[in-house]
C-alpha atoms as a PDB file:
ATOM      1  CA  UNK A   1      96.868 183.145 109.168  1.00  0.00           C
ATOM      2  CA  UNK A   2     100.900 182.254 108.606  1.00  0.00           C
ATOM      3  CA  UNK A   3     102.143 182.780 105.855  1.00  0.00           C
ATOM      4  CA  UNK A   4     105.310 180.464 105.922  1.00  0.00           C
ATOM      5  CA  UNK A   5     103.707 177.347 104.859  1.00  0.00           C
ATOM      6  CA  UNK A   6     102.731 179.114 101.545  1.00  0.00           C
ATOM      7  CA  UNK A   7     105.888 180.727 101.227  1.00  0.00           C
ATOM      8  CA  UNK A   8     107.663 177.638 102.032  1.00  0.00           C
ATOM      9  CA  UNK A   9     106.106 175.806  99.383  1.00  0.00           C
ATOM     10  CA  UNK A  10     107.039 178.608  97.352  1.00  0.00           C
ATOM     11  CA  UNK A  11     110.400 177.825  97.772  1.00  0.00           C
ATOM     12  CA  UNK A  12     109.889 173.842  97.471  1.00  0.00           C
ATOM     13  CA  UNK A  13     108.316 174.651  93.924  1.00  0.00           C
ATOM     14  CA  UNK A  14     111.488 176.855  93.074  1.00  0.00           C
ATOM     15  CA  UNK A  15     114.118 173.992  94.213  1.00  0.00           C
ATOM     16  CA  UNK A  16     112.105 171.399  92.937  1.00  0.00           C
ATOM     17  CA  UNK A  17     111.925 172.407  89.080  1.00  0.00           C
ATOM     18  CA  UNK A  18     116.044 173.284  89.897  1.00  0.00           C
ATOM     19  CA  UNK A  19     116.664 169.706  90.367  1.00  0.00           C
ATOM     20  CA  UNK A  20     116.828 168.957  87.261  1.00  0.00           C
ATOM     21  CA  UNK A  21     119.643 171.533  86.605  1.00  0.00           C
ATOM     22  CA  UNK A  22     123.229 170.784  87.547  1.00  0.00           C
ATOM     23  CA  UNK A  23     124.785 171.879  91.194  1.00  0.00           C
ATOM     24  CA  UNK A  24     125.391 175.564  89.945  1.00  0.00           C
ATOM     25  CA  UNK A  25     121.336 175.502  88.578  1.00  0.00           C
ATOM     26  CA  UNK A  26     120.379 174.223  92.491  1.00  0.00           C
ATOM     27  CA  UNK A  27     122.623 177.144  94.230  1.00  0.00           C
ATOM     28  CA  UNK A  28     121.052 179.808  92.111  1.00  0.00           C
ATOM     29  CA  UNK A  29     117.673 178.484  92.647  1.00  0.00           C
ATOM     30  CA  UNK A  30     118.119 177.961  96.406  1.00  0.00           C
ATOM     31  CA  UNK A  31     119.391 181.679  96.403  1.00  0.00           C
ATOM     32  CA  UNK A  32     116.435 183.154  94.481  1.00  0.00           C
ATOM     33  CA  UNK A  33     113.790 181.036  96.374  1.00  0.00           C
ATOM     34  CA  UNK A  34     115.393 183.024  99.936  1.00  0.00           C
ATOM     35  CA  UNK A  35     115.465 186.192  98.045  1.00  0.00           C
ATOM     36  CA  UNK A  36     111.743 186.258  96.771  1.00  0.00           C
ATOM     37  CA  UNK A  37     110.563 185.338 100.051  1.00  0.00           C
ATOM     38  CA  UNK A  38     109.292 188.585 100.510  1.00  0.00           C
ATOM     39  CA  UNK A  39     108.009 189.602  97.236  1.00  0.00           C
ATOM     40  CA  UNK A  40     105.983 186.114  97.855  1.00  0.00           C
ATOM     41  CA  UNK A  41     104.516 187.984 101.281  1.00  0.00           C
ATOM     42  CA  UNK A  42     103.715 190.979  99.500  1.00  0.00           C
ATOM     43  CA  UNK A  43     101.870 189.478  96.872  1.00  0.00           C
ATOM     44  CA  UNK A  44      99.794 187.034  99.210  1.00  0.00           C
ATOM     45  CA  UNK A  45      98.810 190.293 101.489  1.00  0.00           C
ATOM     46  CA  UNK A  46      98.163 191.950  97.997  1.00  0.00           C
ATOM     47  CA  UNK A  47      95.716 189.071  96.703  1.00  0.00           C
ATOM     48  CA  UNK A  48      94.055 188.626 100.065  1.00  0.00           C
ATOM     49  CA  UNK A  49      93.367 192.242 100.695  1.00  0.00           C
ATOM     50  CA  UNK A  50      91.794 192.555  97.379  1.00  0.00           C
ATOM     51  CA  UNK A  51      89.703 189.477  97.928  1.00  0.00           C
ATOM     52  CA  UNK A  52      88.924 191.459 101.280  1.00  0.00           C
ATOM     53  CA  UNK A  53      87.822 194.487  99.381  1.00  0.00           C
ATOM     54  CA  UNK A  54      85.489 192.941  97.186  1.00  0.00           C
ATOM     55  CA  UNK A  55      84.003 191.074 100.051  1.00  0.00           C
ATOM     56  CA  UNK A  56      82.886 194.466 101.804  1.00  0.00           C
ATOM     57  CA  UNK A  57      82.073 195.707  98.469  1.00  0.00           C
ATOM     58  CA  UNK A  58      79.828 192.754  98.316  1.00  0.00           C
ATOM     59  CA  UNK A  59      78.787 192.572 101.771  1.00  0.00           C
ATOM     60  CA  UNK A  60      77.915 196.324 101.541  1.00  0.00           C
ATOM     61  CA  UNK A  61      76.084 195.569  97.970  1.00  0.00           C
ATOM     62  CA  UNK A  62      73.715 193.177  99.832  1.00  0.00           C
ATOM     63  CA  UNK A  63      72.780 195.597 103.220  1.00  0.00           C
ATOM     64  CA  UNK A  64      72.975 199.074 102.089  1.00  0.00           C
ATOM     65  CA  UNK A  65      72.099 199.784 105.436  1.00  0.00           C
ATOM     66  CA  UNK A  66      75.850 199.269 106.729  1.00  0.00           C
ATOM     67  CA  UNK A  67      77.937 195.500 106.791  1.00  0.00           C
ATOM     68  CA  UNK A  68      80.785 194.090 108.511  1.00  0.00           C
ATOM     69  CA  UNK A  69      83.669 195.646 106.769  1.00  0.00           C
ATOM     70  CA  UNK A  70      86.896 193.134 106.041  1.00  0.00           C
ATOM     71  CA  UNK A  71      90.775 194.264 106.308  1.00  0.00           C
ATOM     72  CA  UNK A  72      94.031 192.921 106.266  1.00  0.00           C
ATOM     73  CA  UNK A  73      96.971 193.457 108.097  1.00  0.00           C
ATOM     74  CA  UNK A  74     100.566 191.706 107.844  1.00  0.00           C
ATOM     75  CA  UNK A  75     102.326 191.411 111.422  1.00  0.00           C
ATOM     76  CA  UNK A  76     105.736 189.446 110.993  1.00  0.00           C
ATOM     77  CA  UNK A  77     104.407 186.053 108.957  1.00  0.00           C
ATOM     78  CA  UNK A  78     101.217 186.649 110.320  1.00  0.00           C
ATOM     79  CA  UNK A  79      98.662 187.112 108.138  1.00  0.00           C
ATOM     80  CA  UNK A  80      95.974 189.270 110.068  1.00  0.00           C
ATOM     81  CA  UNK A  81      92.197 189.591 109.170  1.00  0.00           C
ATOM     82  CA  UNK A  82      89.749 191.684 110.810  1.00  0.00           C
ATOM     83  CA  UNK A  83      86.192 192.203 110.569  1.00  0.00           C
ATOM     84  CA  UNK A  84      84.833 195.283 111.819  1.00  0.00           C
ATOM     85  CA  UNK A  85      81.136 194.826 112.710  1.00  0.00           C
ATOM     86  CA  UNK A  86      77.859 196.687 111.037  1.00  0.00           C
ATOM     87  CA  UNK A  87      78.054 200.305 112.332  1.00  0.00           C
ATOM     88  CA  UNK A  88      75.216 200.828 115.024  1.00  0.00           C
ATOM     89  CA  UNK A  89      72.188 202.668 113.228  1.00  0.00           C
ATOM     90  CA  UNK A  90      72.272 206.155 113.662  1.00  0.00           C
ATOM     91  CA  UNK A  91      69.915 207.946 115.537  1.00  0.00           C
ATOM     92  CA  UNK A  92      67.274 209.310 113.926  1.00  0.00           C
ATOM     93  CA  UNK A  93      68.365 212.757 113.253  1.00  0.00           C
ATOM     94  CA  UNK A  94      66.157 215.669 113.484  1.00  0.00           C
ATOM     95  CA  UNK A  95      66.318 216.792 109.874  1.00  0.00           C
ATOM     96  CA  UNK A  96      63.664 219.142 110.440  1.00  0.00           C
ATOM     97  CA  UNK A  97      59.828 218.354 108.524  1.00  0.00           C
ATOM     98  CA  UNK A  98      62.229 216.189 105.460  1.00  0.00           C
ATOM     99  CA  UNK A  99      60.011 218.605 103.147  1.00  0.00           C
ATOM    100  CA  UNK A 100      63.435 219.450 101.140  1.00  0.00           C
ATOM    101  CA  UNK A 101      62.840 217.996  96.934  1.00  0.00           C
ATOM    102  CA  UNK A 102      65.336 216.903  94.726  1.00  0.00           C
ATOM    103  CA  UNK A 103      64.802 216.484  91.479  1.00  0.00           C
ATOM    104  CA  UNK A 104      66.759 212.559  90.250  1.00  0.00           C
ATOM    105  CA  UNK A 105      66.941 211.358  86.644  1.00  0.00           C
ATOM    106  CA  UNK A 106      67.434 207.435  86.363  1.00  0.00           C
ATOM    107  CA  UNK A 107      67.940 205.018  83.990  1.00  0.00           C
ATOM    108  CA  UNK A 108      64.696 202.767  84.199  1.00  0.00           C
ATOM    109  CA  UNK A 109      66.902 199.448  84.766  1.00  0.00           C
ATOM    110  CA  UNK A 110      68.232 201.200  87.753  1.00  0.00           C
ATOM    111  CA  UNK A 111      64.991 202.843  88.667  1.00  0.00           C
ATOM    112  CA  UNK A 112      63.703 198.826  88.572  1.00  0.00           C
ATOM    113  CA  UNK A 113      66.667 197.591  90.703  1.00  0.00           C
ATOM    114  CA  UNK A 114      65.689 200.652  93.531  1.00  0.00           C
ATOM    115  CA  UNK A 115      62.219 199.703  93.839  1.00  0.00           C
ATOM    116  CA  UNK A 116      63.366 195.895  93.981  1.00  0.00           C
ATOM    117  CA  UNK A 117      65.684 196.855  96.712  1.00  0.00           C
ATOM    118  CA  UNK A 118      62.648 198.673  98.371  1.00  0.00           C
ATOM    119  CA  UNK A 119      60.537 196.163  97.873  1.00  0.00           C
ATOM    120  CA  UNK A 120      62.791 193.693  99.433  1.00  0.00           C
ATOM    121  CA  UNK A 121      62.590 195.719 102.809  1.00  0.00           C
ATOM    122  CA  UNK A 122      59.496 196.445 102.719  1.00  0.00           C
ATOM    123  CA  UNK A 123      59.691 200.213 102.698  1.00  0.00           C
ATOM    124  CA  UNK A 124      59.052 202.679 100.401  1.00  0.00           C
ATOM    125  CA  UNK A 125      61.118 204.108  97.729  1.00  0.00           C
ATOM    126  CA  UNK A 126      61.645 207.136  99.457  1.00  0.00           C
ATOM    127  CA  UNK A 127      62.714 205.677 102.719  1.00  0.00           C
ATOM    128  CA  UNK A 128      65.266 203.462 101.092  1.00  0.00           C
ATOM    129  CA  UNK A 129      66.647 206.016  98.789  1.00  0.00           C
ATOM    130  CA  UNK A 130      67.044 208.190 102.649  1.00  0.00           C
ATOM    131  CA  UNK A 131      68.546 205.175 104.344  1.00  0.00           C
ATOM    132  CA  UNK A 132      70.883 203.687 101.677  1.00  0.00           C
ATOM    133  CA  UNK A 133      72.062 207.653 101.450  1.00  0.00           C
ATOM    134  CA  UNK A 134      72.645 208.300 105.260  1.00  0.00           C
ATOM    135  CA  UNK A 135      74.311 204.480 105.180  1.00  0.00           C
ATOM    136  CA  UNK A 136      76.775 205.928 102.363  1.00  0.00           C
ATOM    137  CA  UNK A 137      77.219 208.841 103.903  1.00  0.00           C
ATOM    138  CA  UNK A 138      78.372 206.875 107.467  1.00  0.00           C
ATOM    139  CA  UNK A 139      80.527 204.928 104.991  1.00  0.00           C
ATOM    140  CA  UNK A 140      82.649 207.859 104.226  1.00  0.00           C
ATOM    141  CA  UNK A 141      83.281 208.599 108.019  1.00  0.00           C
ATOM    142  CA  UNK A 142      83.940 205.084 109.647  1.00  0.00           C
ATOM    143  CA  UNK A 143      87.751 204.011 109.482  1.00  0.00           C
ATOM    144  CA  UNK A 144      86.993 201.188 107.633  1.00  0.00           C
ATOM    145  CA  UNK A 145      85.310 202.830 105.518  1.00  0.00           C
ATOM    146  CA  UNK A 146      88.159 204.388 103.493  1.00  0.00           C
ATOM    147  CA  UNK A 147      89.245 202.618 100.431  1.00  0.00           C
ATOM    148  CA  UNK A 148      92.948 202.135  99.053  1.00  0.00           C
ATOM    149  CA  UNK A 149      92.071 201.163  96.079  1.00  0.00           C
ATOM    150  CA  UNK A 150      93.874 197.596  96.130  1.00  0.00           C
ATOM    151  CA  UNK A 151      97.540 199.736  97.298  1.00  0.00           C
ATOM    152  CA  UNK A 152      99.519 198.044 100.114  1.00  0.00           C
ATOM    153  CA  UNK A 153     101.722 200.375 102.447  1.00  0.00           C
ATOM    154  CA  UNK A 154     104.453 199.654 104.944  1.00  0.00           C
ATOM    155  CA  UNK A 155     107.459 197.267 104.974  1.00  0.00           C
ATOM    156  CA  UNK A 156     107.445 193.118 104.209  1.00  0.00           C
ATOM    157  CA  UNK A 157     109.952 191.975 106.129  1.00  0.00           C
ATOM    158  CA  UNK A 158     111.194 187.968 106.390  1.00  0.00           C
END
């Protein structure tokens, strides 16, 4: 995805609403609209990788089991988006007899949504209380997996 057709029209915007000024109003303008050319990438990577966080939030929301993580990456005026693909199942582990109890309080509206979930897959609570665990678990350990909490790290350069 380029970006330089949004930042360009960025910087029509800017000249446009300096027209009305006189020639010292247009130079300033014309000067700002080059110098916020890369606060304008930053804050397009910025939107776009939070829209790509709460897709995988939302993706993951609707298979607990593992979905297709989204990130973003700026190369140059490149916008890059990647989608990393379900993580394979894992291999049933051998957890020994899965005799071990836990004791879980829930709220009953959440209680409701867990045996809707189960439901939904056909499996019992149990099961999909184990899967949707191990899938969180996996979560944690894939690279995709980490969250940065909406921050943006490197350098914007235009």
């Amino acid at each position: 995805m380029l970006l330089e057709p949004y930042v360009e029209q960025v910087h029509r915007q800017l000249e446009a609403a300096a027209a009305l000024g006189d020639e010292r109003t247009k130079q300033t303008a014309a000067a700002l609209a080059g110098a916020a050319e890369s606060a304008v990438r930053l804050a397009i990577l910025s939107a776009v990788t939070d829209a790509a966080h709460e897709m995988t939030a939302a993706l993951i929301d609707a298979d607990a089991h593992g979905a297709p993580a989204i990130s973003t990456q700026l190369d140059g005026d490149e916008l890059r988006i990647h989608v990393a693909a379900s993580p394979a199942p894992e291999p049933q582990s051998d957890d020994g007899d899965a005799n071990a109890r836990i004791s879980l309080r829930l709220s009953d509206a959440l209680k409701a949504e867990i045996e809707r979930a189960a439901n939904r897959e056909s499996v019992s609570v149990n099961t999909w209380l184990v899967r949707t665990a191990r899938a969180g678990l996996s979560l944690r350990t894939t690279s995709y997996g980490k969250q940065t909490h909406g921050r943006v790290t490197g350098w914007v350069t235009g």
